[in-house]
C-alpha atoms as a PDB file:
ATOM      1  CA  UNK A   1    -124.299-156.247 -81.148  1.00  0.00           C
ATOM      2  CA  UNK A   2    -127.143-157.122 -83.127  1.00  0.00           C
ATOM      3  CA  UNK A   3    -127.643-160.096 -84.820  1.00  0.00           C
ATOM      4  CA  UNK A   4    -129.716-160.288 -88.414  1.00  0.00           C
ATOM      5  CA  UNK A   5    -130.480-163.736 -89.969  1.00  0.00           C
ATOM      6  CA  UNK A   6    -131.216-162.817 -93.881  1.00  0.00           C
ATOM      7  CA  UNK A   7    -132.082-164.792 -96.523  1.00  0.00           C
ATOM      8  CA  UNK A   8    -129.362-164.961 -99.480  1.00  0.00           C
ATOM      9  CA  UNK A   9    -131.928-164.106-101.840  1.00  0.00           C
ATOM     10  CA  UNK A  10    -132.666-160.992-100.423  1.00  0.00           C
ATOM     11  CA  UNK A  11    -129.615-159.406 -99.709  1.00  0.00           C
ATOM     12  CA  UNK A  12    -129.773-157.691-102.410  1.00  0.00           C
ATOM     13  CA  UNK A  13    -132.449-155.274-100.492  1.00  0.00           C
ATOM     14  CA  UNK A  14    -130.076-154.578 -97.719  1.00  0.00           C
ATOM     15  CA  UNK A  15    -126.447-155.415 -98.230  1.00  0.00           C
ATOM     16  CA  UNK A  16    -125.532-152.633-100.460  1.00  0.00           C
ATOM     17  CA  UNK A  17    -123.020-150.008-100.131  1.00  0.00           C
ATOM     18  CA  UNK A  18    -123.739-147.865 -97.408  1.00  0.00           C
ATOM     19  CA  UNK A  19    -127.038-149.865 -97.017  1.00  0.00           C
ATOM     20  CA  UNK A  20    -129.000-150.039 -93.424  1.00  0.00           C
ATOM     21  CA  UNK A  21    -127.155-153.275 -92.464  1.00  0.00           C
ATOM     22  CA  UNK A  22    -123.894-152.065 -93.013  1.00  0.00           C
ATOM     23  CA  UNK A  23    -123.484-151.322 -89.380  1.00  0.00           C
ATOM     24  CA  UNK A  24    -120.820-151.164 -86.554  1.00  0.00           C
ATOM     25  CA  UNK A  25    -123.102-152.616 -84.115  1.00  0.00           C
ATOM     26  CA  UNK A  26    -124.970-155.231 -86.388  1.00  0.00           C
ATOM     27  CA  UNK A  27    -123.865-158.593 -87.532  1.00  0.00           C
ATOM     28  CA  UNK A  28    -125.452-159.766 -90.584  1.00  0.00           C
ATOM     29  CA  UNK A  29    -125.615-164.086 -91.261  1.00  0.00           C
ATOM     30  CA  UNK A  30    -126.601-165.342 -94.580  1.00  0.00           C
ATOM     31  CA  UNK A  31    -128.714-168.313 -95.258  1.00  0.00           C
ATOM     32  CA  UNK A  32    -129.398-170.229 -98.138  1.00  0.00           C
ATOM     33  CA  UNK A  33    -132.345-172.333 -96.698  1.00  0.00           C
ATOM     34  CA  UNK A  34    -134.887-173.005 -94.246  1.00  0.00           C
ATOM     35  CA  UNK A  35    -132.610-175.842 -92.609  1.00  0.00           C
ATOM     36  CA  UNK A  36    -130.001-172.980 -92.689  1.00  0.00           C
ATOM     37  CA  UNK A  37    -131.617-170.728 -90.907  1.00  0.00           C
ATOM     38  CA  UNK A  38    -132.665-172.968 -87.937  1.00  0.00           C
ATOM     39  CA  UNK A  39    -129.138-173.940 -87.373  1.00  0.00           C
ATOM     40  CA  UNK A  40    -128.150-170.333 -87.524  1.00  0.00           C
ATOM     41  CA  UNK A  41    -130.603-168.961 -85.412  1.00  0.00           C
ATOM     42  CA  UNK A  42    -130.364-172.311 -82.399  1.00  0.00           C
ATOM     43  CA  UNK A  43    -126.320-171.439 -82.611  1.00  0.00           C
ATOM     44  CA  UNK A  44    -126.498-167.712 -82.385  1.00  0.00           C
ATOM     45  CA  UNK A  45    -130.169-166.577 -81.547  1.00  0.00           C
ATOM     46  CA  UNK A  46    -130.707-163.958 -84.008  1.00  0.00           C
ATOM     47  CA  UNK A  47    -132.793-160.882 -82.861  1.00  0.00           C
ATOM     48  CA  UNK A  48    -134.383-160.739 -86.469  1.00  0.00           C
ATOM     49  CA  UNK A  49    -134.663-163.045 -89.102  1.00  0.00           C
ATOM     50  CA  UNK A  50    -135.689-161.712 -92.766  1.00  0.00           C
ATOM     51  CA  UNK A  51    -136.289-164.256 -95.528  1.00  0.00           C
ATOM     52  CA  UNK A  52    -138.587-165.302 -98.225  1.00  0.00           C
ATOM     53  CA  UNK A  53    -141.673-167.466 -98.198  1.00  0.00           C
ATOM     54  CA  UNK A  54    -140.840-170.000-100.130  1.00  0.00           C
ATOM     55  CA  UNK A  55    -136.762-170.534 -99.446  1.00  0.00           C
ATOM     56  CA  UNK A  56    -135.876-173.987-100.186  1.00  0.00           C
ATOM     57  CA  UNK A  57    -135.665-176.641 -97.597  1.00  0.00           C
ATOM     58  CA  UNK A  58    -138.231-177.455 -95.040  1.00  0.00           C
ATOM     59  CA  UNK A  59    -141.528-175.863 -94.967  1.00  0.00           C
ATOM     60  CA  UNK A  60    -141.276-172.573 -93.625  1.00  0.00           C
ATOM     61  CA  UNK A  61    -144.000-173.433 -91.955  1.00  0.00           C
ATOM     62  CA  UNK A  62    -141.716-176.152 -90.315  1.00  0.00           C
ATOM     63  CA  UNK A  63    -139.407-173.826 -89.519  1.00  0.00           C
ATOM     64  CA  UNK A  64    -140.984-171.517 -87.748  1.00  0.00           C
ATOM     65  CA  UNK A  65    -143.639-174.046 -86.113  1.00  0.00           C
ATOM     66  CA  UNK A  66    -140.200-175.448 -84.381  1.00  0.00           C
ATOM     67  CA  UNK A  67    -138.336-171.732 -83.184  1.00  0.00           C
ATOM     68  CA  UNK A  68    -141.860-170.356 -81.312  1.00  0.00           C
ATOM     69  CA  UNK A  69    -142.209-173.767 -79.707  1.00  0.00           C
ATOM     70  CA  UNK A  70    -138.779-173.907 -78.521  1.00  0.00           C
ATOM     71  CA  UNK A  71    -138.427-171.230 -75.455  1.00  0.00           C
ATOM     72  CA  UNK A  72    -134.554-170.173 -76.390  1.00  0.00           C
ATOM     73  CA  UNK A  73    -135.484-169.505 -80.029  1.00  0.00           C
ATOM     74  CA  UNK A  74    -138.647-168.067 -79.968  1.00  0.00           C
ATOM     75  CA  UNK A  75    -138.504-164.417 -78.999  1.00  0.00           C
ATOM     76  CA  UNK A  76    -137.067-163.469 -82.535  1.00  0.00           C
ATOM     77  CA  UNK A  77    -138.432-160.739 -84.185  1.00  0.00           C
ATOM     78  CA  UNK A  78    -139.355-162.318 -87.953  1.00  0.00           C
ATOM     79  CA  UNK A  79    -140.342-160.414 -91.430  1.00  0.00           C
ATOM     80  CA  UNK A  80    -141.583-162.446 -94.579  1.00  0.00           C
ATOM     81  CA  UNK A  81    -141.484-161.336 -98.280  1.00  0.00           C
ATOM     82  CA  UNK A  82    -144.340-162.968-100.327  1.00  0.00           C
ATOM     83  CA  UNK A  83    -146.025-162.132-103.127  1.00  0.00           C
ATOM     84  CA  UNK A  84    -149.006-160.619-103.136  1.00  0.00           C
ATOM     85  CA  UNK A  85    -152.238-163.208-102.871  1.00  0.00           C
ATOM     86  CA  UNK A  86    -154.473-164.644-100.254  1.00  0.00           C
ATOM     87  CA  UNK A  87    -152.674-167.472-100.362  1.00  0.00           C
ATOM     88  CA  UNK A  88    -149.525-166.172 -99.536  1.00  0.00           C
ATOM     89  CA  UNK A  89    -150.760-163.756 -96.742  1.00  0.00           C
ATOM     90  CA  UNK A  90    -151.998-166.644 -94.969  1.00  0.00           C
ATOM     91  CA  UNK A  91    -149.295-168.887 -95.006  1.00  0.00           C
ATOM     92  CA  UNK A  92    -147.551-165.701 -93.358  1.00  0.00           C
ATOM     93  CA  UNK A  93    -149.708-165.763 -90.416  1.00  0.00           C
ATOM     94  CA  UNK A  94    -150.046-168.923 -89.848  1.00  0.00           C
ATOM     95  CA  UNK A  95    -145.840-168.961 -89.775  1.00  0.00           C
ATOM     96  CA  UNK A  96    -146.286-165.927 -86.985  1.00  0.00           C
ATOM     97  CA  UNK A  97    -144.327-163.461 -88.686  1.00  0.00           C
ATOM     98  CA  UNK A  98    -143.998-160.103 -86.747  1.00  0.00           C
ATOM     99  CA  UNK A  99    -144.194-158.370 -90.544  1.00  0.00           C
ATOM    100  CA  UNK A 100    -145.139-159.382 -94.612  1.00  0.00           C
ATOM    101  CA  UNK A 101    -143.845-157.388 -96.844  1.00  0.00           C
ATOM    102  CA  UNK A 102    -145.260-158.169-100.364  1.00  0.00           C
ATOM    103  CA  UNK A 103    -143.072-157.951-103.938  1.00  0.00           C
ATOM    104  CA  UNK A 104    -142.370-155.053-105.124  1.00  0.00           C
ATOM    105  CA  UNK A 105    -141.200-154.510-101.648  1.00  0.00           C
ATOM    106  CA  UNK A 106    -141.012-150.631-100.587  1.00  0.00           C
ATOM    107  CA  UNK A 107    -137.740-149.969 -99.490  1.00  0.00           C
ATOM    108  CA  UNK A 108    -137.993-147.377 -96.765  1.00  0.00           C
ATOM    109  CA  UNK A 109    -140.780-148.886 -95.536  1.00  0.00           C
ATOM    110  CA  UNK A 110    -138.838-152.045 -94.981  1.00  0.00           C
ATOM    111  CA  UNK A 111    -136.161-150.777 -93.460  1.00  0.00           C
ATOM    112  CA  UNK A 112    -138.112-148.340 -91.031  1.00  0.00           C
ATOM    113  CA  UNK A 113    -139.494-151.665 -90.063  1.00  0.00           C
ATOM    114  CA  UNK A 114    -136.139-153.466 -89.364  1.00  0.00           C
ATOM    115  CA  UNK A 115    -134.970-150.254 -87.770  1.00  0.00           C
ATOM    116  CA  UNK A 116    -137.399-150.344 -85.381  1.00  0.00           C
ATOM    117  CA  UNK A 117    -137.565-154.051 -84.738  1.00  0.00           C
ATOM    118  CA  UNK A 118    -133.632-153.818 -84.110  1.00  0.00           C
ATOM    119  CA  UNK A 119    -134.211-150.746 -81.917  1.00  0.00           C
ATOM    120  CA  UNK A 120    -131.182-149.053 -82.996  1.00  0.00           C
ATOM    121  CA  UNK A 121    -130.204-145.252 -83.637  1.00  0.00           C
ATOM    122  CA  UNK A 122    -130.451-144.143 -87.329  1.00  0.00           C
ATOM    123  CA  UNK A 123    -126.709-142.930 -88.859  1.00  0.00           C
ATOM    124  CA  UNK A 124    -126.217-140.178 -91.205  1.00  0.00           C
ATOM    125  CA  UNK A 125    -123.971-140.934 -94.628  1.00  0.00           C
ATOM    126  CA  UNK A 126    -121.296-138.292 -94.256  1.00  0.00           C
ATOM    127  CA  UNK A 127    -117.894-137.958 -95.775  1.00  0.00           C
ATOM    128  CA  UNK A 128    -115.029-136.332 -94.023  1.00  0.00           C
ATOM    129  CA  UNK A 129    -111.314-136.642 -93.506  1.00  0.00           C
ATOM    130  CA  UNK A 130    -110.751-139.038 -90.821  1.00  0.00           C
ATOM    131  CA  UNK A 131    -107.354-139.502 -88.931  1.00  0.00           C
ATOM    132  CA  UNK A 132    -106.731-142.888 -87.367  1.00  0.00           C
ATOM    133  CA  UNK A 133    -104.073-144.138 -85.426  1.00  0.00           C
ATOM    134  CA  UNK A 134    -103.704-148.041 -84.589  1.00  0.00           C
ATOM    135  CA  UNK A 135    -100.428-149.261 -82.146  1.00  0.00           C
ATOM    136  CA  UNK A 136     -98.045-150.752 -83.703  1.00  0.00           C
ATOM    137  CA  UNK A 137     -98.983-150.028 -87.322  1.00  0.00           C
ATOM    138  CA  UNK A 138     -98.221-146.776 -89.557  1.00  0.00           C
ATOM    139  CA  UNK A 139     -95.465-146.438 -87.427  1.00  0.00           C
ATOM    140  CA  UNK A 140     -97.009-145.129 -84.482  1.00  0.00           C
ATOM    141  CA  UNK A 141     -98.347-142.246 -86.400  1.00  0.00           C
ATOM    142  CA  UNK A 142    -102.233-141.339 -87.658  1.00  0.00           C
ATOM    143  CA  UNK A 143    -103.105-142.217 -91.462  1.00  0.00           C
ATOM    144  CA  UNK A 144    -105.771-140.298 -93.164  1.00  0.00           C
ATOM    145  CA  UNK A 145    -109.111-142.634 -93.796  1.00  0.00           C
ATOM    146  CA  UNK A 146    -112.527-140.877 -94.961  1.00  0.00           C
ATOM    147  CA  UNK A 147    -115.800-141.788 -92.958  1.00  0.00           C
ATOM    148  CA  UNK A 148    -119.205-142.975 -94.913  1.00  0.00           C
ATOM    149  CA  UNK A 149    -121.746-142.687 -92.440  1.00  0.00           C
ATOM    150  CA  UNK A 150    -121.848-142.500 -88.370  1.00  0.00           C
ATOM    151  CA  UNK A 151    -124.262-143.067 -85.527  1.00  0.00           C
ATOM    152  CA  UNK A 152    -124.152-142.104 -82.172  1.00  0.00           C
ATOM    153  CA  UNK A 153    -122.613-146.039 -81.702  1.00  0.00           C
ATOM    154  CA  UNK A 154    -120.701-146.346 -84.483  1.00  0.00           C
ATOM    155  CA  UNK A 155    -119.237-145.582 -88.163  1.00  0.00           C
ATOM    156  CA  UNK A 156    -118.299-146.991 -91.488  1.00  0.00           C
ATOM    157  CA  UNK A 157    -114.620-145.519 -92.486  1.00  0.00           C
ATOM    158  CA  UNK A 158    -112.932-147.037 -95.846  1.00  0.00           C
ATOM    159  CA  UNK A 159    -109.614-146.828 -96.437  1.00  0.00           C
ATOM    160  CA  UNK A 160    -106.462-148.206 -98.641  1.00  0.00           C
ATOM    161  CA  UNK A 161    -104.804-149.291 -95.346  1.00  0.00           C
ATOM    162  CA  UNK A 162    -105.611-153.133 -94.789  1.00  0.00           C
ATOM    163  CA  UNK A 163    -105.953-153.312 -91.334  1.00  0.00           C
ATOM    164  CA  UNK A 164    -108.302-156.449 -89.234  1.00  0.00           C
ATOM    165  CA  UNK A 165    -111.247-156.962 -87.489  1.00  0.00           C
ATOM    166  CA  UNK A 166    -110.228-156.595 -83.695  1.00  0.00           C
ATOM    167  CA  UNK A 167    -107.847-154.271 -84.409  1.00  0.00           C
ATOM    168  CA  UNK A 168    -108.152-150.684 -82.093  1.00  0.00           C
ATOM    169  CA  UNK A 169    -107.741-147.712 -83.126  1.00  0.00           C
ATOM    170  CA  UNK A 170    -107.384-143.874 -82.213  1.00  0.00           C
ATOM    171  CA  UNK A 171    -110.382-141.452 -84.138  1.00  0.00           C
ATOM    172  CA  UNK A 172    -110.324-137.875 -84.890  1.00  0.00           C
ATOM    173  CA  UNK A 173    -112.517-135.868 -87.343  1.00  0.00           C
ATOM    174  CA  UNK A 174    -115.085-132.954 -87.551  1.00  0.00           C
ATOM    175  CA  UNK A 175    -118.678-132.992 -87.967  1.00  0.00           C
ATOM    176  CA  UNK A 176    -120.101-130.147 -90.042  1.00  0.00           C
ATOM    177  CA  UNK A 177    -120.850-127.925 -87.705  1.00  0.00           C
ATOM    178  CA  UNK A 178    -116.853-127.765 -86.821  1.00  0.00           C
ATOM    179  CA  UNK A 179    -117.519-130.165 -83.611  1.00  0.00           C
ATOM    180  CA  UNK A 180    -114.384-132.741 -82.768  1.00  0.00           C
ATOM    181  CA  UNK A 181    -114.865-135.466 -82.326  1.00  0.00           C
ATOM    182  CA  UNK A 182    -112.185-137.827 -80.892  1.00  0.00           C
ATOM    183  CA  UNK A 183    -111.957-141.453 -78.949  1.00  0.00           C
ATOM    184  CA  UNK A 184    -111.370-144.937 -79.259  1.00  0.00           C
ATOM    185  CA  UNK A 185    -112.997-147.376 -81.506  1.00  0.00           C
ATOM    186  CA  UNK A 186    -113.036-151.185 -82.695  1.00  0.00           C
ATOM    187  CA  UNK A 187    -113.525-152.739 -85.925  1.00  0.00           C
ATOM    188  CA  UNK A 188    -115.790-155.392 -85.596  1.00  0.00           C
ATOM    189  CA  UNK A 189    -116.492-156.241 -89.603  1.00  0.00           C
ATOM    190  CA  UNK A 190    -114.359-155.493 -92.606  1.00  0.00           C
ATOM    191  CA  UNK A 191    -115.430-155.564 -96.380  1.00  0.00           C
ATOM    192  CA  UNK A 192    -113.180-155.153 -99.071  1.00  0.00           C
ATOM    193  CA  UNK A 193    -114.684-154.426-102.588  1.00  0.00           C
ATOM    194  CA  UNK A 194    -113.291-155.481-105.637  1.00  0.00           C
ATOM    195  CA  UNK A 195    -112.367-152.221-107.492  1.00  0.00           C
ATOM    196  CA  UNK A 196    -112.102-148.449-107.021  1.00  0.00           C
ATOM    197  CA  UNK A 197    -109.508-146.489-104.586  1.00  0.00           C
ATOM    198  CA  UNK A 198    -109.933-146.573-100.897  1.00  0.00           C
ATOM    199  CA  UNK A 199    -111.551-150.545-101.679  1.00  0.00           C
ATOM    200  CA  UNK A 200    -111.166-151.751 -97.860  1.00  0.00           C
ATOM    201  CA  UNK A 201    -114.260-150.969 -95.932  1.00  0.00           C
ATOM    202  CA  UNK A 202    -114.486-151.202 -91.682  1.00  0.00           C
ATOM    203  CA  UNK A 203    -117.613-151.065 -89.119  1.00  0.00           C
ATOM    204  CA  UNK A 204    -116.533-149.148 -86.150  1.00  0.00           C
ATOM    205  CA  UNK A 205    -117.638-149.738 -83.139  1.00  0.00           C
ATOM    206  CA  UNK A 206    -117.250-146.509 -80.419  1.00  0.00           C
ATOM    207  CA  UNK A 207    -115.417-147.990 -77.307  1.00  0.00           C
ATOM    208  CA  UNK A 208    -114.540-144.870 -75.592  1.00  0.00           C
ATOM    209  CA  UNK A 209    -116.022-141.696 -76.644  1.00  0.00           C
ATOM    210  CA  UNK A 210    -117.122-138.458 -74.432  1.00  0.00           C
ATOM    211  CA  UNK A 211    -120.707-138.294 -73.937  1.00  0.00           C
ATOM    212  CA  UNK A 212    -121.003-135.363 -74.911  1.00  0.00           C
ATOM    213  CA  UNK A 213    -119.789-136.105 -78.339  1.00  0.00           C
ATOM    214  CA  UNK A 214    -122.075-139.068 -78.880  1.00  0.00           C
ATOM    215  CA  UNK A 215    -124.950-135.652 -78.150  1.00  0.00           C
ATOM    216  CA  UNK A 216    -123.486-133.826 -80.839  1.00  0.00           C
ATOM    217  CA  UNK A 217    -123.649-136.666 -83.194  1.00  0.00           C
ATOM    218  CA  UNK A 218    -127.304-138.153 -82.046  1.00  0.00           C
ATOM    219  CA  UNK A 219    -128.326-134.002 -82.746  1.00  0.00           C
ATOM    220  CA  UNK A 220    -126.262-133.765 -85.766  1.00  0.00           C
ATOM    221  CA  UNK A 221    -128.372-136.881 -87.093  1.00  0.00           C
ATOM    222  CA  UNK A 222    -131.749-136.010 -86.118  1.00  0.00           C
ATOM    223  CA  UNK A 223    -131.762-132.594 -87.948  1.00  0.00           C
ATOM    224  CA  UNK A 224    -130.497-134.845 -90.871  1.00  0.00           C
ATOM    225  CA  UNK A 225    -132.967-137.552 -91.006  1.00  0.00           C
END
């Protein structure tokens, strides 16, 4: 599981729906300041942490003076959004961030970066029939969900059917080449949104799958992206 320390002022780059961070396999925490995010990050050692220049609090300069002197903290991977000037460039450096990103910040090119900081697989937004089956709920018997995107790790499944993180389930569905795929999955992050059918969404997390159907997937993505 990867862990992502973002700013709250800049989820709105990220935490969309179907957006990069809406992963099986990471774990998003929000901060609303500096002090924030060193509490966050000395409780749960984030592998990334994204935020803003000037978030209030202590001086990011502060902040980040105190995580690479401290040995536990200080491997995290860290990308700054600033506005464009000298000024602001500098402060950057001087805070030892891995990446700036400057306002208007390129999408794609921001979450390339964060893809490859995270090292983890790109997923492919595909929608298809899904048939779950959880014990002890539906009655023993499968339910139809539909699937939003997968990776060769995961997938993101919505649903009516209000079901909870930790709960496992039974998967079966076909990629679009006719492949089945089948095996055993957790949810380990739900979401439900406010309106529209199907509002409940889940992060699966593959806990028993053949290998050779996390190929056909990983295969089935790469000629996609």
């Amino acid at each position: 599981m990867h862990k992502v320390l973002l700013a709250k002022d800049l989820e709105h780059l990220f935490m969309t729906k179907g957006g990069f961070l809406n992963r099986a396999d990471i774990r998003v925490l929000s901060a609303t300041t500096n002090n924030d995010i060193l509490s966050f990050h000395s409780a749960e050692e984030a592998d990334l942490i994204i935020t803003s220049l000037d978030l209030p609090g202590i001086k990011v300069e502060e902040l980040f003076a105190i995580i690479r002197k401290n040995a536990k903290l200080r491997e995290v991977s860290v990308i700054i959004i600033c506005k464009d000037t000298l000024d602001h460039r500098e402060r950057c450096k001087n805070c030892g961030a891995n990446a700036v990103f400057t306002v208007p910040v390129d999408i794609v090119q921001l979450s390339a970066k964060v893809r490859q900081f995270l090292n983890v697989a790109p997923r492919m937004f595909y929608r298809a029939a899904l048939a779950v089956a959880i014990q002890g709920k539906f009655r023993d018997r499968p339910r139809p969900f539909w699937t939003v995107n997968i990776s060769a790790s995961g997938m993101l499944i919505r649903s009516e059917e209000a079901l909870a993180k930790g709960d496992a389930l039974f998967f079966s569905f076909y990629l679009p080449d006719g492949t089945h795929i089948s095996g055993y999955g957790e949810i380990v992050w739900t979401n439900h949104l406010e309106t529209g059918i199907a509002a409940h969404l889940y992060g699966i997390r593959f806990t028993n799958i053949d290998p050779s159907m996390h190929t056909a997937i990983a295969e089935l993505i790469s000629r996609q992206t």
